[in-house]
N, C-alpha and C. Protein backbone atom coordinates (compact mmCIF):
# COMPACT_ATOMS: atom_id res chain seq x y z
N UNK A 1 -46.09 54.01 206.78
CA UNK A 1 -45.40 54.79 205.77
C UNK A 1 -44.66 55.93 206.47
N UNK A 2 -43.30 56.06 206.15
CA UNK A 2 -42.23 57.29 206.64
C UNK A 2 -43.31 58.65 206.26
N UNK A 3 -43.44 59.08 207.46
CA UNK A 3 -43.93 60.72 207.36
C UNK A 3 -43.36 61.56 206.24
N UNK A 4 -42.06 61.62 206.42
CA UNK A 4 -41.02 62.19 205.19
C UNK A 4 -41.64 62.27 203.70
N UNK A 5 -41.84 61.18 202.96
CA UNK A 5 -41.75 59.92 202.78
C UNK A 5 -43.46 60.87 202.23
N UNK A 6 -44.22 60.72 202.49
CA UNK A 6 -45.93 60.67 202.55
C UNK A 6 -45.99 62.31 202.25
N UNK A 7 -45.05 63.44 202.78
CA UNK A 7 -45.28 64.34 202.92
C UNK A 7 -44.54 65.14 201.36
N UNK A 8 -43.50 64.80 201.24
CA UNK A 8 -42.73 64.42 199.61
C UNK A 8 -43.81 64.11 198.40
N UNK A 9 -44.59 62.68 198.82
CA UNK A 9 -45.31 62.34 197.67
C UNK A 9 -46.49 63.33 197.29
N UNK A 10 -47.47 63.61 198.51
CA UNK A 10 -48.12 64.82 198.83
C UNK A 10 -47.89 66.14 197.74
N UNK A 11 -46.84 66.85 198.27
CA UNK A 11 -46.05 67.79 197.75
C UNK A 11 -45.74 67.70 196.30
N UNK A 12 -45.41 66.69 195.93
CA UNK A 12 -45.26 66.11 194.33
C UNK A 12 -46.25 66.04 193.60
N UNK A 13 -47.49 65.48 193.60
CA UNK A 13 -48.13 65.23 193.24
C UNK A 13 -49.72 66.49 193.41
N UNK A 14 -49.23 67.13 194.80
CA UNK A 14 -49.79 68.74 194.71
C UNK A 14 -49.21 69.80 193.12
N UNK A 15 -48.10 69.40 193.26
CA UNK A 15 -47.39 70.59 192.13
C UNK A 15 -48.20 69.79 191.03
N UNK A 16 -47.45 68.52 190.53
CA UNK A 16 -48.34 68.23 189.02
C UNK A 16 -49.77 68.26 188.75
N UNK A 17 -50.36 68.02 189.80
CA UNK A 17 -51.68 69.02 189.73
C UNK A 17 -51.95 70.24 189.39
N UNK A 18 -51.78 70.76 190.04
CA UNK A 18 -51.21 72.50 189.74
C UNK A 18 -51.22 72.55 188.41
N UNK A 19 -49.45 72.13 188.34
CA UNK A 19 -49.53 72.98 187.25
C UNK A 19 -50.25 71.48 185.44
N UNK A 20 -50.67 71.10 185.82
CA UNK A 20 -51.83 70.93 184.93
C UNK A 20 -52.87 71.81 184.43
N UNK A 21 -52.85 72.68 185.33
CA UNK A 21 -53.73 73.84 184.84
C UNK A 21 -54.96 74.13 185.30
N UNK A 22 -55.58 73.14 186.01
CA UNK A 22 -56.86 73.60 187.04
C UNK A 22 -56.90 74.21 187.97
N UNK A 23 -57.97 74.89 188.44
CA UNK A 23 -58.01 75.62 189.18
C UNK A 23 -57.55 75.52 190.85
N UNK A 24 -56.95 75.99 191.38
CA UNK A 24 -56.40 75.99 192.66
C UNK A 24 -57.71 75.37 193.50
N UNK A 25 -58.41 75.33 193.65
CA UNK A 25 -59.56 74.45 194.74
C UNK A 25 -59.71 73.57 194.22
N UNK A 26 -59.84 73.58 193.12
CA UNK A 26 -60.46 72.11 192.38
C UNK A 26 -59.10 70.98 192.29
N UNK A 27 -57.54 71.58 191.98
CA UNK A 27 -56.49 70.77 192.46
C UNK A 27 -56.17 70.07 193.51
N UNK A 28 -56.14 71.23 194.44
CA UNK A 28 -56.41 70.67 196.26
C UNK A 28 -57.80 69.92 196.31
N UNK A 29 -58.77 69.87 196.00
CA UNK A 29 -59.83 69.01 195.92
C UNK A 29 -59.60 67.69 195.99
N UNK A 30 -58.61 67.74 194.88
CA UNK A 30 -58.43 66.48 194.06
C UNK A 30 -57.52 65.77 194.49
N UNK A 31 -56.50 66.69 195.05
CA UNK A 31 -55.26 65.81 195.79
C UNK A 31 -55.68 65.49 197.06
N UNK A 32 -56.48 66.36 197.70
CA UNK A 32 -57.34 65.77 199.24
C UNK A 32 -58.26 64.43 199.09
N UNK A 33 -58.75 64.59 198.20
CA UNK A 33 -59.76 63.61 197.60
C UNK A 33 -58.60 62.27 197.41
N UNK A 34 -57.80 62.15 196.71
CA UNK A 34 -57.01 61.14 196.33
C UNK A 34 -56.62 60.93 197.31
N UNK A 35 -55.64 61.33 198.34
CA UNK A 35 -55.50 60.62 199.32
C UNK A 35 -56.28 60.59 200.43
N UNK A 36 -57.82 61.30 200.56
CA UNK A 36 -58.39 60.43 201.63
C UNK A 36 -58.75 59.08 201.02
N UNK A 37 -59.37 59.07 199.89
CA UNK A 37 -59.68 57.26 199.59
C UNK A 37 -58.78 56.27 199.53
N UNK A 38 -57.51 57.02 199.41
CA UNK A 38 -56.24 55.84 199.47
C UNK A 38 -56.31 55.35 200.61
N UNK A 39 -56.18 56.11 201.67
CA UNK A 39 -55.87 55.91 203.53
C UNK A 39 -56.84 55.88 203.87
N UNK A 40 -58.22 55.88 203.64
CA UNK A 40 -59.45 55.44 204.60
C UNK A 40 -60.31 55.37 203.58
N UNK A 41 -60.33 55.01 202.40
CA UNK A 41 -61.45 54.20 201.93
C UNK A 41 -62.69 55.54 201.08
N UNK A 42 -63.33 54.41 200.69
CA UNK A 42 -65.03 54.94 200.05
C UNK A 42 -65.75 56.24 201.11
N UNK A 43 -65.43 55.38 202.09
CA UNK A 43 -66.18 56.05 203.17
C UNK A 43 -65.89 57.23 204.19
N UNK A 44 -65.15 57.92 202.81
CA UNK A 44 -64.14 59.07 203.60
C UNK A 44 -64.94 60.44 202.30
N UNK A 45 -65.20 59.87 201.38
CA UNK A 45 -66.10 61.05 200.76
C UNK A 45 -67.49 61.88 201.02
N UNK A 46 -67.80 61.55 202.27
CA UNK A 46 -68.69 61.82 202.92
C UNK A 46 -68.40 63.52 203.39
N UNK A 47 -66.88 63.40 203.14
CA UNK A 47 -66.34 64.96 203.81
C UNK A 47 -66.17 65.58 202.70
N UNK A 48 -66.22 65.48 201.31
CA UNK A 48 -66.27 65.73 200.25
C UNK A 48 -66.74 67.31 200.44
N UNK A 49 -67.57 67.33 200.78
CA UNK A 49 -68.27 68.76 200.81
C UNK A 49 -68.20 69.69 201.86
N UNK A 50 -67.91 69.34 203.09
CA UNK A 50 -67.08 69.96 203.91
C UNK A 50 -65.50 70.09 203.51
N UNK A 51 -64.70 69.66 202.76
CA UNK A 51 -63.18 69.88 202.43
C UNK A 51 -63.59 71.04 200.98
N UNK A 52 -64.74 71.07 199.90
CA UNK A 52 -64.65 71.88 199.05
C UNK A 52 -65.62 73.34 199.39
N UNK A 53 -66.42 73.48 200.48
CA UNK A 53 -67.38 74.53 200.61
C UNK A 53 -67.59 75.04 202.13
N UNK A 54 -66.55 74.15 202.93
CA UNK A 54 -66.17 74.52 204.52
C UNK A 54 -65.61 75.90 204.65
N UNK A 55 -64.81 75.97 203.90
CA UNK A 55 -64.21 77.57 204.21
C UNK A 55 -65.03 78.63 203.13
N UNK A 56 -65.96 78.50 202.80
CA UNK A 56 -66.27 79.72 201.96
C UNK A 56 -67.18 80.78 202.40
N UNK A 57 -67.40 80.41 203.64
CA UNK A 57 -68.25 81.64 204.07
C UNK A 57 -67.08 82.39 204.83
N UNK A 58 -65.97 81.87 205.12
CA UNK A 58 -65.19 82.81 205.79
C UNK A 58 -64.10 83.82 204.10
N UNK A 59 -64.36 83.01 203.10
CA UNK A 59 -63.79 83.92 201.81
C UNK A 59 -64.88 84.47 201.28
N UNK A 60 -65.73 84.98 201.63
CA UNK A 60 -67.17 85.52 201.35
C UNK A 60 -67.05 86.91 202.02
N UNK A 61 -66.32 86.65 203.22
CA UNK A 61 -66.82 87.18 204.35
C UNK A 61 -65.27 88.95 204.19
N UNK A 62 -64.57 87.56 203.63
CA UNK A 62 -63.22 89.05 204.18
C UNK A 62 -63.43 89.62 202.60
N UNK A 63 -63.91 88.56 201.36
CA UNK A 63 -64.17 89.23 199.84
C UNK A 63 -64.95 90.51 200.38
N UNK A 64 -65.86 90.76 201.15
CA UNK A 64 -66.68 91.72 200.81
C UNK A 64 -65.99 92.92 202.39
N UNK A 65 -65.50 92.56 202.81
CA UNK A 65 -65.05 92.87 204.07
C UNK A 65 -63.89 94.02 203.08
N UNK A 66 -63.58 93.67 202.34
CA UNK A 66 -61.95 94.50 201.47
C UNK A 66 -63.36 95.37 200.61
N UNK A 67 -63.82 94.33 199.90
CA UNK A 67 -64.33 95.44 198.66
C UNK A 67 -65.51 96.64 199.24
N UNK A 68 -65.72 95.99 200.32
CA UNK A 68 -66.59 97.79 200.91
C UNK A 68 -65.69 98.46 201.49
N UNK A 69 -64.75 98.32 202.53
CA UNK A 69 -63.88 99.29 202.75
C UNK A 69 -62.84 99.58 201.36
N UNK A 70 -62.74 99.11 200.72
CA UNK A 70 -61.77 99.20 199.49
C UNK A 70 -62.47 100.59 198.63
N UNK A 71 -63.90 100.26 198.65
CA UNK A 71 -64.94 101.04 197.82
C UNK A 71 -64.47 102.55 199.03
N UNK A 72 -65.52 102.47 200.31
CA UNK A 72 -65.07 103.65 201.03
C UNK A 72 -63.90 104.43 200.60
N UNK A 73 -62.47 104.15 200.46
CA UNK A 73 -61.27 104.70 200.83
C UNK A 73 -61.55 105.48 199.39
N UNK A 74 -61.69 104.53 198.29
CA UNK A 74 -61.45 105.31 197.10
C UNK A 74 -62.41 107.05 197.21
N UNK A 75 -64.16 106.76 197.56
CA UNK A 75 -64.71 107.83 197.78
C UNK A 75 -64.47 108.55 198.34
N UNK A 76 -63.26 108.91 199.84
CA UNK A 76 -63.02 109.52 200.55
C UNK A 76 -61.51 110.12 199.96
N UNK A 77 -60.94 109.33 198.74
CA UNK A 77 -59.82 109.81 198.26
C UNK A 77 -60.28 110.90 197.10
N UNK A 78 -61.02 110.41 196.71
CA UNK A 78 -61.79 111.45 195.72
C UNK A 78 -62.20 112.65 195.92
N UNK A 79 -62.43 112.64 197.25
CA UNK A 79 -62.63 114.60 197.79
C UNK A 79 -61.56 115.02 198.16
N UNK A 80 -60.33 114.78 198.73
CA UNK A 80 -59.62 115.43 199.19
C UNK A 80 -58.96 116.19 197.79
């Protein structure tokens, strides 16, 4: 299949996801999900849970990384 071509359908079918109205992980979920079983089968959902919960300790990490320094700045704006 033309790269072009694969990367188009991708892209297409990312947006009507979207904007269907679910939630941004759970869309990409779904469009990752759809085309790993297209191109490698049953036996590609095994990554299922590494593609939906792989990155969340690093959005855990900068979530609380902002909201304590976020918290700090405000208390230190408050005395001056």
């Amino acid at each position: 299949m033309d790269p072009l071509f694969l990367g188009a359908l991708v892209a297409i079918i990312t947006i009507v996801v979207l904007f269907s109205g679910v939630s941004v992980a759970i869309g990409l979920l779904i469009v990752s999900a759809g085309f790993l079983i297209t191109f490698d089968g049953l036996r590609s959902l095994e990554l299922m849970p590494e593609i939906l919960f792989g990155k969340l300790k690093l959005c855990a990490s900068l979530y609380s990384y902002v909201y304590h320094y976020g918290l700090i700045d405000c208390v230190y704006a408050g005395r001056g």
